[in-house]
Every structure is written in structure tokens, then in C-alpha cells.
C-alpha atoms as a PDB file:
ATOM      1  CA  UNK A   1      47.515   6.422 -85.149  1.00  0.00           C
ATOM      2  CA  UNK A   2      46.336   2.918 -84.623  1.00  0.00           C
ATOM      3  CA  UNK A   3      48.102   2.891 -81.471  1.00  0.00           C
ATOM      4  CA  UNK A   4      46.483   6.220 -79.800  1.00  0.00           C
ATOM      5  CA  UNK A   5      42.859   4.479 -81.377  1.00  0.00           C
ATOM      6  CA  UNK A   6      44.184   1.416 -79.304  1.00  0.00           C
ATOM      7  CA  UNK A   7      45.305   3.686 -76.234  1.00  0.00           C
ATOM      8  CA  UNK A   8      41.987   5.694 -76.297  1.00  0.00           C
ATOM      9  CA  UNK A   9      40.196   2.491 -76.775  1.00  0.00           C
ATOM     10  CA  UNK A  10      41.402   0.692 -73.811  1.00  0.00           C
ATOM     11  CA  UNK A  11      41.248   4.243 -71.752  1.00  0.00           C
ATOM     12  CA  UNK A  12      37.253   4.239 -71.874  1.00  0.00           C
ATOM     13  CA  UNK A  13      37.204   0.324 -71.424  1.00  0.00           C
ATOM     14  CA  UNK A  14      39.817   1.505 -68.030  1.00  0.00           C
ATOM     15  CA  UNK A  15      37.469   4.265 -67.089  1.00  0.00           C
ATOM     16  CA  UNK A  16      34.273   2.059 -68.378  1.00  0.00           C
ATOM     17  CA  UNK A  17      35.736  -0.353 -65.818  1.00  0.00           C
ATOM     18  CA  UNK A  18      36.809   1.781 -63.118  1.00  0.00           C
ATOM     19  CA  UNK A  19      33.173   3.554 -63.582  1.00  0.00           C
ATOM     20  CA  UNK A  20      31.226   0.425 -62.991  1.00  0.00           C
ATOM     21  CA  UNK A  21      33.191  -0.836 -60.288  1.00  0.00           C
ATOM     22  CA  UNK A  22      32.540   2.243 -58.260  1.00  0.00           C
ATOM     23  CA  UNK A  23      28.933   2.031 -59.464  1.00  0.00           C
ATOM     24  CA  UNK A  24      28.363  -1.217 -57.918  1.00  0.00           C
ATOM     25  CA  UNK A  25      30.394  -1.171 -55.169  1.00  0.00           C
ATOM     26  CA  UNK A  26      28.012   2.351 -54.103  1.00  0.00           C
ATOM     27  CA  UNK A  27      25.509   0.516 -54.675  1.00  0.00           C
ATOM     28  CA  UNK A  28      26.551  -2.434 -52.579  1.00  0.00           C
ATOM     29  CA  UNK A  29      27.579   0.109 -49.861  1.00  0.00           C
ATOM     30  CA  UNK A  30      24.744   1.670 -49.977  1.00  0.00           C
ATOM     31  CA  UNK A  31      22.595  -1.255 -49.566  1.00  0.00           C
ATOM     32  CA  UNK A  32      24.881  -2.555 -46.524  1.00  0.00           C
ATOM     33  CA  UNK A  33      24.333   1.033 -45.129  1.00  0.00           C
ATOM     34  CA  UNK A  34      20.611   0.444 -45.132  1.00  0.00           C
ATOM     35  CA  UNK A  35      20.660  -2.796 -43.679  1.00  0.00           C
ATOM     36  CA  UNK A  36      22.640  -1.220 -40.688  1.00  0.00           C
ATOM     37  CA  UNK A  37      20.824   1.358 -39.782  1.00  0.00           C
ATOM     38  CA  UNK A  38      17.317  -1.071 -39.773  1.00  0.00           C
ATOM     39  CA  UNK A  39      19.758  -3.308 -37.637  1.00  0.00           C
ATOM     40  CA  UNK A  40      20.682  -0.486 -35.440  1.00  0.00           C
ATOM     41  CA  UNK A  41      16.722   0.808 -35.445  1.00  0.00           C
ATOM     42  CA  UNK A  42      16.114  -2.647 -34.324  1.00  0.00           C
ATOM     43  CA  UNK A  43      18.747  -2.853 -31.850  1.00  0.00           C
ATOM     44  CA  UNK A  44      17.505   0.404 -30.024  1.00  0.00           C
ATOM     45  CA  UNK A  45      13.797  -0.806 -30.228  1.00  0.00           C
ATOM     46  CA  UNK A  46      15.097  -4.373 -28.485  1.00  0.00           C
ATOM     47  CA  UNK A  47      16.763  -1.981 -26.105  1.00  0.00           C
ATOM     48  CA  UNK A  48      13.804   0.232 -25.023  1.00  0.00           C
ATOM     49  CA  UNK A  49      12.213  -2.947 -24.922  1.00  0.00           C
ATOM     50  CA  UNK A  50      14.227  -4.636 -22.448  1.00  0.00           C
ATOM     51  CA  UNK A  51      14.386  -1.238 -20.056  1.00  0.00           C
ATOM     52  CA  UNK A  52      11.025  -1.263 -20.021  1.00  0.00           C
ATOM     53  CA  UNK A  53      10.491  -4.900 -18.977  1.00  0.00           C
ATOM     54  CA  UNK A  54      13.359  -4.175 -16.398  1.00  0.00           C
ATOM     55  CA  UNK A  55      11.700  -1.594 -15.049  1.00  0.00           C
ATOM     56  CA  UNK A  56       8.202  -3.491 -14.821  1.00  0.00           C
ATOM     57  CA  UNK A  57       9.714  -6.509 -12.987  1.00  0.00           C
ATOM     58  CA  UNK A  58      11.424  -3.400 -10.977  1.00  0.00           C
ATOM     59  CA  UNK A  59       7.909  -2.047  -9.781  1.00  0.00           C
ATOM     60  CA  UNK A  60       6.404  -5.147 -10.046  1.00  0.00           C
ATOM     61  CA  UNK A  61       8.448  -6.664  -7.160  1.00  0.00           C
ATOM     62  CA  UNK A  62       8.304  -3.268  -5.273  1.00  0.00           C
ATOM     63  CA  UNK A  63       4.178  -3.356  -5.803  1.00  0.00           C
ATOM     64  CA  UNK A  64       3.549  -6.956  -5.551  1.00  0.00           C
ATOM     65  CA  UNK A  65       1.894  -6.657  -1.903  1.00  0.00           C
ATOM     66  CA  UNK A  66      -0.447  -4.401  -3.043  1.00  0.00           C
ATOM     67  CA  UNK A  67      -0.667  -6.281  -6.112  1.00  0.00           C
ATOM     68  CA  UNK A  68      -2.007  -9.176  -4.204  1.00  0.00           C
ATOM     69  CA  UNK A  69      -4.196  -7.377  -2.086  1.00  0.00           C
ATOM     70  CA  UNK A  70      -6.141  -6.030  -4.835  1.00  0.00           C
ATOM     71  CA  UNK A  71      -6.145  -9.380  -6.992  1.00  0.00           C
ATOM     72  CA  UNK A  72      -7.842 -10.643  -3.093  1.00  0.00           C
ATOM     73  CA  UNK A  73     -10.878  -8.097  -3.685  1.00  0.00           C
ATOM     74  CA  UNK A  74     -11.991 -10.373  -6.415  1.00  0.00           C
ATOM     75  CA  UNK A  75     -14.205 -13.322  -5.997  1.00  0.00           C
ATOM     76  CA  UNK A  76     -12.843 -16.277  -7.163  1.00  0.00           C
ATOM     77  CA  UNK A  77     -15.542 -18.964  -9.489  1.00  0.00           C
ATOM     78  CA  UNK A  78     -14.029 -21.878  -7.178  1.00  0.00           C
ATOM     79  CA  UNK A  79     -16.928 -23.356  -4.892  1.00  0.00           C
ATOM     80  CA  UNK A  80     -15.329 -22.988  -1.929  1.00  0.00           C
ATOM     81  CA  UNK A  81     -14.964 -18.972  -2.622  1.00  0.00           C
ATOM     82  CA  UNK A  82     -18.321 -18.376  -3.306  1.00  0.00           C
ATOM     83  CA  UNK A  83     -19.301 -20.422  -0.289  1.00  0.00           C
ATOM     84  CA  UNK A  84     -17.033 -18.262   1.590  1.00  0.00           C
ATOM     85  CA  UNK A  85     -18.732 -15.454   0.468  1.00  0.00           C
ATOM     86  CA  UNK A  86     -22.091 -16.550   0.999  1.00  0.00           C
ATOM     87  CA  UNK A  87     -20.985 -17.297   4.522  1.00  0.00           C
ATOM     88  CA  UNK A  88     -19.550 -13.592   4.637  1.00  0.00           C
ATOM     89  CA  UNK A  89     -22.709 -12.436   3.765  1.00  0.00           C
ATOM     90  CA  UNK A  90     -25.170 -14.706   6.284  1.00  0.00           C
ATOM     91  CA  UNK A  91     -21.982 -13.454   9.292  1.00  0.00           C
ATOM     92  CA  UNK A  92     -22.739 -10.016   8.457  1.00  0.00           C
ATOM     93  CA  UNK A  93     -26.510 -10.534   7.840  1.00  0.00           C
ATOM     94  CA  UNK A  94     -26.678 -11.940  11.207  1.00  0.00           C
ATOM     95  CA  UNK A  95     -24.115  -9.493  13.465  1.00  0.00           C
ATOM     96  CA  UNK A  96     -26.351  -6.870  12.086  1.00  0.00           C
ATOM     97  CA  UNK A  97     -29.622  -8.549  13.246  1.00  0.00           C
ATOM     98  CA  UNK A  98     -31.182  -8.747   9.910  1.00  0.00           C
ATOM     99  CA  UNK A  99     -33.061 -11.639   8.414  1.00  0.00           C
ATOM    100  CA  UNK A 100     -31.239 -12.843   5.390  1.00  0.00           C
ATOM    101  CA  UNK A 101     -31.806 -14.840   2.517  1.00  0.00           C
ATOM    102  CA  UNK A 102     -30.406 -15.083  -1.153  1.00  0.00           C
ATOM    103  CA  UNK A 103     -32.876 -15.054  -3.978  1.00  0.00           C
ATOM    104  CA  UNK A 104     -31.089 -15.615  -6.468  1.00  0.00           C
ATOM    105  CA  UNK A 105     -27.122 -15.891  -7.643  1.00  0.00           C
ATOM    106  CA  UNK A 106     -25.925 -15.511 -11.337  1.00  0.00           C
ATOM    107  CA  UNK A 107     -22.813 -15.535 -13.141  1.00  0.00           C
ATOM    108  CA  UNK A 108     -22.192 -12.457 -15.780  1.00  0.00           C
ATOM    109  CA  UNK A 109     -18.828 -11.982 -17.591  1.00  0.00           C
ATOM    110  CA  UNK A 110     -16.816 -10.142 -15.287  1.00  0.00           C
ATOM    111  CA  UNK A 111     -19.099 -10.588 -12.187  1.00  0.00           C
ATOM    112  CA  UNK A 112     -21.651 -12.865  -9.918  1.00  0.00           C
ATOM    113  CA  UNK A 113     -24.596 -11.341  -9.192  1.00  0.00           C
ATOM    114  CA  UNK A 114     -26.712 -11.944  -5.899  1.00  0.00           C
ATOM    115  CA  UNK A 115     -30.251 -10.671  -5.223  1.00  0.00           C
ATOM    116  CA  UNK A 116     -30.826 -10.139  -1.563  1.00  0.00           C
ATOM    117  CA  UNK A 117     -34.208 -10.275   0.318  1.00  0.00           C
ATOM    118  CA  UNK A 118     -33.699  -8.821   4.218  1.00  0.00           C
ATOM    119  CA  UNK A 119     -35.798  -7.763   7.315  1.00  0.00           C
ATOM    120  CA  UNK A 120     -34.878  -5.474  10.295  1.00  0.00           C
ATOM    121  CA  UNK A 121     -34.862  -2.173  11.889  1.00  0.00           C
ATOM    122  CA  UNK A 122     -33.474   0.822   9.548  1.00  0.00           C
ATOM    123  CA  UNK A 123     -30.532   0.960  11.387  1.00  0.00           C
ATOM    124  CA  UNK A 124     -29.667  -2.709  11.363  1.00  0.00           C
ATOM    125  CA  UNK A 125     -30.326  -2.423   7.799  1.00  0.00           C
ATOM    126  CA  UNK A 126     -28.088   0.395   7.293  1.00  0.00           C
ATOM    127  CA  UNK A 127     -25.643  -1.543   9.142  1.00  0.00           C
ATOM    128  CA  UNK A 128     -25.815  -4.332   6.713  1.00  0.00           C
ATOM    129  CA  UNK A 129     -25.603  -2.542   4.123  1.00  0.00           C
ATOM    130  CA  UNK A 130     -22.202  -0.594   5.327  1.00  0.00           C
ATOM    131  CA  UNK A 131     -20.650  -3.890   6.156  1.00  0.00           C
ATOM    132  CA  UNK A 132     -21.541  -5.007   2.843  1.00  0.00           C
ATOM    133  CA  UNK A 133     -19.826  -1.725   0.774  1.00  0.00           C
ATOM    134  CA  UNK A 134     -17.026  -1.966   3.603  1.00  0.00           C
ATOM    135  CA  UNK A 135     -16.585  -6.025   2.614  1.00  0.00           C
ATOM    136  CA  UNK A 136     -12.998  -7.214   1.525  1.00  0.00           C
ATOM    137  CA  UNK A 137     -14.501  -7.708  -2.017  1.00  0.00           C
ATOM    138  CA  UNK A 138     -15.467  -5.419  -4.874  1.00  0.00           C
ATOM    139  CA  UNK A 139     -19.151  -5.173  -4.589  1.00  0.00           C
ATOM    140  CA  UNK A 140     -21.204  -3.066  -6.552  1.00  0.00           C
ATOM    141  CA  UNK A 141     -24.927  -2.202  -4.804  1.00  0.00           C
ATOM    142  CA  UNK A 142     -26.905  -2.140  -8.258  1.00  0.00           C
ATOM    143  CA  UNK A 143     -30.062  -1.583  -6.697  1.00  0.00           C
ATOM    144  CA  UNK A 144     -31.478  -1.294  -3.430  1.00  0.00           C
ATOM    145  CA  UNK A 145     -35.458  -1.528  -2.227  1.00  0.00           C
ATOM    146  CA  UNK A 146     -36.533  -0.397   1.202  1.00  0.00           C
ATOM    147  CA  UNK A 147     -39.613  -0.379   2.175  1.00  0.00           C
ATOM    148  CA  UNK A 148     -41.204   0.108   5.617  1.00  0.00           C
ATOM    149  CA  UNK A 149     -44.076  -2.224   7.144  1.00  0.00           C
ATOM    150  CA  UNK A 150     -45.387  -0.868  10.662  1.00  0.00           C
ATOM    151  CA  UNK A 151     -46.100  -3.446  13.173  1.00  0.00           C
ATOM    152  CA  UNK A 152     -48.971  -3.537  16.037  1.00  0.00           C
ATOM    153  CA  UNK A 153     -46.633  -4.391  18.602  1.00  0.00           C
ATOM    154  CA  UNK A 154     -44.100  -1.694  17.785  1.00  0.00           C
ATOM    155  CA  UNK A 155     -44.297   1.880  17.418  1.00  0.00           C
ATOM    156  CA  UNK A 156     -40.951   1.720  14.750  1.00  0.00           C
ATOM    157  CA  UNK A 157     -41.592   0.058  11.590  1.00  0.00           C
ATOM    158  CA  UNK A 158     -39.744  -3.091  10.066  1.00  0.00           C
ATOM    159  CA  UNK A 159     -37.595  -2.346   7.043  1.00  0.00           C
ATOM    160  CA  UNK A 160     -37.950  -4.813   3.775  1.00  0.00           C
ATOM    161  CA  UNK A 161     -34.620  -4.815   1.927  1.00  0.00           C
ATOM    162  CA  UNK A 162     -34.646  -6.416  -1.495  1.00  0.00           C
ATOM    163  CA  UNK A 163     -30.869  -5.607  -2.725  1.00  0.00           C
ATOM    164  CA  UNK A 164     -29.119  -6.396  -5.619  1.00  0.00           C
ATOM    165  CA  UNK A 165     -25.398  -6.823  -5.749  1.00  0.00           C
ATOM    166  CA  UNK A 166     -22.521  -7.530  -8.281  1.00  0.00           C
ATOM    167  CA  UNK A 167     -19.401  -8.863  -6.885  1.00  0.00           C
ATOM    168  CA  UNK A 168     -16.550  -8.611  -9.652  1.00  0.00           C
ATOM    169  CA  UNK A 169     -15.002 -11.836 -10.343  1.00  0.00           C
ATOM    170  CA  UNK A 170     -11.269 -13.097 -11.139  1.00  0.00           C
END
């Protein structure tokens, strides 16, 4: 009797045994099962990650002309950029026979902005003004003033511009 109490004994301490081996080794599987799939979560993240930077640098490369071109619409804060542009403006001013001066010049957050005084006939004026929309730079006409003076000596009136531009900056 004492040795089926022993055998029965040592059968639940086996199976006790046996039980909480497979417990924690579950749980340990279990765990390392977790961990994988955030590893393999992580891997195809990295993954999508790195096709999509591929496929930037891809069209990037393909696009970088135009890239360029656009990035030249902008004015630039350098001196010599905005002289540039202020001789752009006095070139076109003058092939367009209008009197041209700048009243004032401002710098905003994402653009300069220029207030224009002119004088000339209405289609020199218009002129100007086309040149200026037509200009290799992002301008914005914010507001424009015309306003006809007749002259003695001429039966067509001169044309007072007062014009107010925004050129966006880089």
C-alpha cells in the first residue's frame, strides 16, 4: 500500500512536472511568437519603407529638370537676386515704354513684395503688365490701379499704374 501511495505520489509530482514544463515552455513560445511577428511587422514596414524611397530617388532623378526649373521661379533673398530682379523689372519697364519706379519693397514670410508706380499709354501698360505675369518668376499681381489723365497735347490719355506685386521667395 505504501508503495502505490509512493507510486501515485511521485505520478502527480511526474505529471505536476511534466504539466509545468509545458506550461512554461507555451508560455515562452508564445512570447517568442509575439516578438516575431512585431519583428516581421517591422521588417515589412522597413520594407515598404525602402520601396518607397527607391521609388522617390527613381522619379526624383527622372523629374529633376523640371524640378529645377520650378525651384528657378522663386526669388532667391541673396542681393544679387533681387537686384536681378529689379533689373528685370526696369528691362521690361523700359522695352514697354513705361516710366518706372519702385515705391516700396518688403519682405513677408514666403514672399517680397514690391509696390509699383508707372506712366504710359494703355497699351504699353498692358504690355508691362503681360511681361510681368509672363516673367520667369512666380509673381502674384495683388492689386492693380489705373487711372487715366488726358493731356493737351494728345487726344489719348496717359495711363497711371500704381501696382502691387508679390514675388514668392525660396
Amino acid at each position: 500500500m505504501k508503495k502505490y501511495i509512493g507510486l501515485i505520489i511521485f505520478g502527480f509530482i511526474l505529471i505536476f512536472g511534466v504539466f509545468c514544463f509545458c506550461f512554461f515552455t507555451l508560455k515562452d513560445i508564445n512570447q517568442k511568437s509575439e516578438e516575431l511577428k512585431l519583428k516581421i511587422k517591422e521588417n515589412l514596414f522597413l520594407e515598404k519603407k525602402i520601396e518607397r524611397l527607391k521609388n522617390f530617388k527613381k522619379e526624383y532623378s527622372q523629374n529633376k529638370k523640371e524640378i529645377e526649373e520650378m525651384e528657378s521661379l522663386f526669388l532667391k533673398e541673396k542681393p544679387e537676386d533681387l537686384i536681378k530682379f529689379r533689373q528685370f523689372l526696369k528691362k521690361t519697364a523700359l522695352l514697354s515704354n513705361v516710366e518706372f519706379s519702385i515705391l516700396s519693397f518688403k519682405k513677408e514670410k514666403d514672399y517680397f513684395l514690391f509696390q509699383i508706380a508707372g506712366k504710359g499709354d494703355y497699351s504699353n501698360i498692358m504690355r508691362f503688365l503681360g511681361k510681368i505675369e509672363n516673367a520667369p518668376y512666380l509673381i502674384k499681381i495683388s492689386k492693380c490701379f489705373l487711372k487715366a489723365k488726358l493731356q493737351k497735347e494728345s487726344p489719348f490719355p496717359k495711363i497711371e499704374m500704381n501696382l502691387t506685386i508679390e514675388v514668392l521667395k525660396k
